[in-house]
N, C-alpha and C. Protein backbone atom coordinates (compact mmCIF):
# COMPACT_ATOMS: atom_id res chain seq x y z
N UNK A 1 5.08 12.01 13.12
CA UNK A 1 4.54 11.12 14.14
C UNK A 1 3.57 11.91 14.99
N UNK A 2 2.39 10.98 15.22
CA UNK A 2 1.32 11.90 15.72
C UNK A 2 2.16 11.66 17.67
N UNK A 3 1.25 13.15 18.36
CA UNK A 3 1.49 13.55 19.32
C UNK A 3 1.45 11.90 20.34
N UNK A 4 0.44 11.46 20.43
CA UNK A 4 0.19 10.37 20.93
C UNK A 4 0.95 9.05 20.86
N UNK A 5 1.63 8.91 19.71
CA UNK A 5 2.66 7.95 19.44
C UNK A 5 4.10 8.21 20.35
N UNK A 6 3.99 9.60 20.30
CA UNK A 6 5.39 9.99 20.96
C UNK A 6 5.37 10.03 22.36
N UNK A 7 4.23 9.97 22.70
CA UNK A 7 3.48 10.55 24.05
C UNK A 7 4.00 8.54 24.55
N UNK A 8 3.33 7.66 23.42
CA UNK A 8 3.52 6.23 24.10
C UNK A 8 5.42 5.71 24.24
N UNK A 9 5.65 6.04 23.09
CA UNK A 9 7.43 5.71 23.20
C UNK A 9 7.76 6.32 24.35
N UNK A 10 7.48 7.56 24.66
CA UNK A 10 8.43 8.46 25.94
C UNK A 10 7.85 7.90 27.20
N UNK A 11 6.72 7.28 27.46
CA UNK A 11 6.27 6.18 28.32
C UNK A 11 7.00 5.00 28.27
N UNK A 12 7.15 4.28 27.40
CA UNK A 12 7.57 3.12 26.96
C UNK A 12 9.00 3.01 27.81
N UNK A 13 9.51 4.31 27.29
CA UNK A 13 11.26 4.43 27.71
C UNK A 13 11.60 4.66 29.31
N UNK A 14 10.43 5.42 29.56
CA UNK A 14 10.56 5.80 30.87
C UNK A 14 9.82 4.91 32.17
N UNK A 15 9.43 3.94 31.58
CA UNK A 15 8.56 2.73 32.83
C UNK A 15 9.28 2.63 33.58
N UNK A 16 10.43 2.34 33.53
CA UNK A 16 11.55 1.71 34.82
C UNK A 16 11.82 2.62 35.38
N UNK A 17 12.41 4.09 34.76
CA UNK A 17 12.97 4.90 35.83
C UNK A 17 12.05 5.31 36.90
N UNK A 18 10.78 5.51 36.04
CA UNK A 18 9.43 6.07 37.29
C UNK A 18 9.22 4.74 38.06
N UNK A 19 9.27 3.80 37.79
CA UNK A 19 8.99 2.79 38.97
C UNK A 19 10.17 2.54 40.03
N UNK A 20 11.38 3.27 39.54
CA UNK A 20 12.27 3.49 40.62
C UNK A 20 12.02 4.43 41.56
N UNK A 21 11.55 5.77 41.15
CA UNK A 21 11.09 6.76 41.83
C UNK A 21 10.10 6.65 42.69
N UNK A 22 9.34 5.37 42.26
CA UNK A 22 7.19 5.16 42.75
C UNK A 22 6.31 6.34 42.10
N UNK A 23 6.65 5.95 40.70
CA UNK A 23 5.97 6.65 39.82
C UNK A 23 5.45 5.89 38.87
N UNK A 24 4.17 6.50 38.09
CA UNK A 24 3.88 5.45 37.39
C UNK A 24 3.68 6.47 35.92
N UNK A 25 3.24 5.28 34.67
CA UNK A 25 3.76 6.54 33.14
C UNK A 25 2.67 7.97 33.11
N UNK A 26 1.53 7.29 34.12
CA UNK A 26 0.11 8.20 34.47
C UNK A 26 0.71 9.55 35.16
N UNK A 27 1.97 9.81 35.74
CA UNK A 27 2.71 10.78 36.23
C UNK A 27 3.47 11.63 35.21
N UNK A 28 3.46 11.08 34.56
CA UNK A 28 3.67 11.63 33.23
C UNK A 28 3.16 13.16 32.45
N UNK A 29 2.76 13.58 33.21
CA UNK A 29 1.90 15.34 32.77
C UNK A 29 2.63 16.21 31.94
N UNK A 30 1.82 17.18 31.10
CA UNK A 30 2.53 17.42 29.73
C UNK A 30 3.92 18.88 30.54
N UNK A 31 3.99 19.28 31.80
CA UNK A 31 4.22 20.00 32.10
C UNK A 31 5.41 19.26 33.42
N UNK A 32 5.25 17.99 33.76
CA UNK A 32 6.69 17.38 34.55
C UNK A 32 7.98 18.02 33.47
N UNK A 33 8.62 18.35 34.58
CA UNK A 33 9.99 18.57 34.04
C UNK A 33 10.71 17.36 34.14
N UNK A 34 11.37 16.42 33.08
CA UNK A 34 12.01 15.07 33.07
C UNK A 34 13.45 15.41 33.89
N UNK A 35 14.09 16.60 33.86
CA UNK A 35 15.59 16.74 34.46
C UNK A 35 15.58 17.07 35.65
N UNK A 36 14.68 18.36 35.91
CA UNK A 36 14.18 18.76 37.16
C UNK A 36 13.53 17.99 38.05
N UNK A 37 12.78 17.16 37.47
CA UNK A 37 12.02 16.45 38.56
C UNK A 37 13.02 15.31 39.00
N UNK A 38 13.98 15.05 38.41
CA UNK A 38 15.16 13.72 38.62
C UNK A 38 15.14 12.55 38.12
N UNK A 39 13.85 12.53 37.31
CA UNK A 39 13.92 10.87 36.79
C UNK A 39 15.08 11.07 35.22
N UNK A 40 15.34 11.99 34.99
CA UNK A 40 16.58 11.83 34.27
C UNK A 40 17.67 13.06 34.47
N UNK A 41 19.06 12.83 34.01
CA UNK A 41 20.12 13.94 34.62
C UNK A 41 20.24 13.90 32.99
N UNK A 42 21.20 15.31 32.70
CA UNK A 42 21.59 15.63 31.31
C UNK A 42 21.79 14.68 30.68
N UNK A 43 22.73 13.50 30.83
CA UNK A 43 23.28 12.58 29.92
C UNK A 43 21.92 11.59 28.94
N UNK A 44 21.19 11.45 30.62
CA UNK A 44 19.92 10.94 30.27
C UNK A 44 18.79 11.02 29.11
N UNK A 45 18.73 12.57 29.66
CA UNK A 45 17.88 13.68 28.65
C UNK A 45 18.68 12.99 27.22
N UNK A 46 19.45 13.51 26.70
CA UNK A 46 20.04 13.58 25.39
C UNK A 46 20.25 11.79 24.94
N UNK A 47 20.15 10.99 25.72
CA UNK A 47 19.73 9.25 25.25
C UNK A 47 18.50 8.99 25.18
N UNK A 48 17.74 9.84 25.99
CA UNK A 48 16.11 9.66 25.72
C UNK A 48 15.68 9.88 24.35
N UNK A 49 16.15 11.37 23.79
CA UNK A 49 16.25 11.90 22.77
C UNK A 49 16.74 11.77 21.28
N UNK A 50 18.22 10.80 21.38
CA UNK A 50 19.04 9.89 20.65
C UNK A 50 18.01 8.53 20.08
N UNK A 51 17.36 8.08 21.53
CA UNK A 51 16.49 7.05 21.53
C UNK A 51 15.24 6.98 20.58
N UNK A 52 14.75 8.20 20.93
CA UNK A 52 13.29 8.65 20.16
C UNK A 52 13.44 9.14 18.67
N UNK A 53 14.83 9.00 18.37
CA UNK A 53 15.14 9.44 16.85
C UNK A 53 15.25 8.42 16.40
N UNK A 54 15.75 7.43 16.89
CA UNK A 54 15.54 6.42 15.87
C UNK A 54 14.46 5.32 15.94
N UNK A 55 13.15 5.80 17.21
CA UNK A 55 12.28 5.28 16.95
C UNK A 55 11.32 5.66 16.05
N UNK A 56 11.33 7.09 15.82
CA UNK A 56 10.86 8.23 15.32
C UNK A 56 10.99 8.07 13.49
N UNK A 57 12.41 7.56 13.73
CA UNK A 57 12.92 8.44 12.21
C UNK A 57 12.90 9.70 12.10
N UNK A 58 12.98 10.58 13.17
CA UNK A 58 12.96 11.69 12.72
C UNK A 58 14.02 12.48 14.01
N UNK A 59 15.19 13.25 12.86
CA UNK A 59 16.18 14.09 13.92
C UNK A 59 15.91 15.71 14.07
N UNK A 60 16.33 15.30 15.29
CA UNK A 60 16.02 16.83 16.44
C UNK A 60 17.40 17.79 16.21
N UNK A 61 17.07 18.75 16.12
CA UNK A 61 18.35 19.93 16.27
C UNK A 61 18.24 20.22 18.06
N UNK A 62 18.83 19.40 18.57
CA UNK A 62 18.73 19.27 20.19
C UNK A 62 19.40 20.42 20.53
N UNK A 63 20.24 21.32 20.08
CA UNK A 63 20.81 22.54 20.31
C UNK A 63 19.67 23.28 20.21
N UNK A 64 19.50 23.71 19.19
CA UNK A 64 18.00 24.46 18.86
C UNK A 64 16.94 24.03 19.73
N UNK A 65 16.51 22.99 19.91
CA UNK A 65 15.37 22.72 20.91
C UNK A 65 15.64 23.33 22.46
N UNK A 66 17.01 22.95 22.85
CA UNK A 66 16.92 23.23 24.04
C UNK A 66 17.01 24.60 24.36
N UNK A 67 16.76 25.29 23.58
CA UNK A 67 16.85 26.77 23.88
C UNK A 67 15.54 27.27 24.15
N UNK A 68 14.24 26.42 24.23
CA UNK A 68 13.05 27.04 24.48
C UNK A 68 13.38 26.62 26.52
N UNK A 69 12.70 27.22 26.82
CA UNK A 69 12.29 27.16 28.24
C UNK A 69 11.92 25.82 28.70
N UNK A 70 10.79 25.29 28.19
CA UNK A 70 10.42 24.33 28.69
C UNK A 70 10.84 23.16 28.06
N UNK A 71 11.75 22.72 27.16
CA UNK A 71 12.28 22.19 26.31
C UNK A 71 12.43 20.56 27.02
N UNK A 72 12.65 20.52 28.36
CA UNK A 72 12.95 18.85 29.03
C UNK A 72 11.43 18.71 29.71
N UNK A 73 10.51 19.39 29.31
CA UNK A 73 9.28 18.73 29.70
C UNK A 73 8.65 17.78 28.86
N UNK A 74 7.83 17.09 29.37
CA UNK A 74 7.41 16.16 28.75
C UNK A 74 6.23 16.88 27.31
N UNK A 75 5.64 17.47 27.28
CA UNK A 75 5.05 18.64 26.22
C UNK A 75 6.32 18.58 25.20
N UNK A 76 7.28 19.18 26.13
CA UNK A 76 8.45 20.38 25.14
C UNK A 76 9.17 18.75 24.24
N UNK A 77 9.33 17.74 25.07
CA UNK A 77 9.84 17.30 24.27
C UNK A 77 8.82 16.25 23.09
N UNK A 78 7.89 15.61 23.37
CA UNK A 78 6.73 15.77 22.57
C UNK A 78 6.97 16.68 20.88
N UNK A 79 6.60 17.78 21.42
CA UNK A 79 6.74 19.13 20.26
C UNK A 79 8.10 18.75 19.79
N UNK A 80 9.35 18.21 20.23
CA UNK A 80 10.20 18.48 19.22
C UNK A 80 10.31 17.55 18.50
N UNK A 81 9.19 15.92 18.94
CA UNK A 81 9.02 15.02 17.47
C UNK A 81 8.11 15.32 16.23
N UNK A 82 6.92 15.92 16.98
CA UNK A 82 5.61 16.38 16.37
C UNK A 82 5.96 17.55 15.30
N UNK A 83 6.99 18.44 15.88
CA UNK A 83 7.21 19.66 14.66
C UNK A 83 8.50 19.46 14.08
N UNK A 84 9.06 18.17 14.06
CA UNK A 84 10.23 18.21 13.34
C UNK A 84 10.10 17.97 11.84
């Protein structure tokens, strides 16, 4: 799945929570942290992720991913549909 497809689902999923915050998907930068910044807590993260696999068709070794640094950014998680 190209970068941009994943880039629209992880928008798609996330409209409501950022409009809870007064955010909009344009806040979205490849470098927001999704956990850190608060629009999602752990449980979150890993349903976002659950979510995007089966929009995807394609599964994440979410153990393995989360071991990079930037791994709950919006980039990091991007990269783990794009290089799976």
């Amino acid at each position: 799945m190209a970068d941009t497809a994943v880039r629209e689902a992880l928008k798609d999923r996330l409209t409501e929570r950022l409009s809870r915050l007064g955010l909009t998907p344009d806040d979205l930068t490849d470098d927001l942290d999704l956990v850190r910044s608060g629009i999602l807590d752990s449980l979150g993260f890993v349903d976002l992720i659950t979510d995007l696999e089966g929009a995807t068709g394609k599964h994440v070794d979410l153990e393995r991913a989360l071991g990079h640094r930037k791994a709950t950014t919006v980039a990091g998680v991007i990269s783990m549909f794009v290089d799976a």
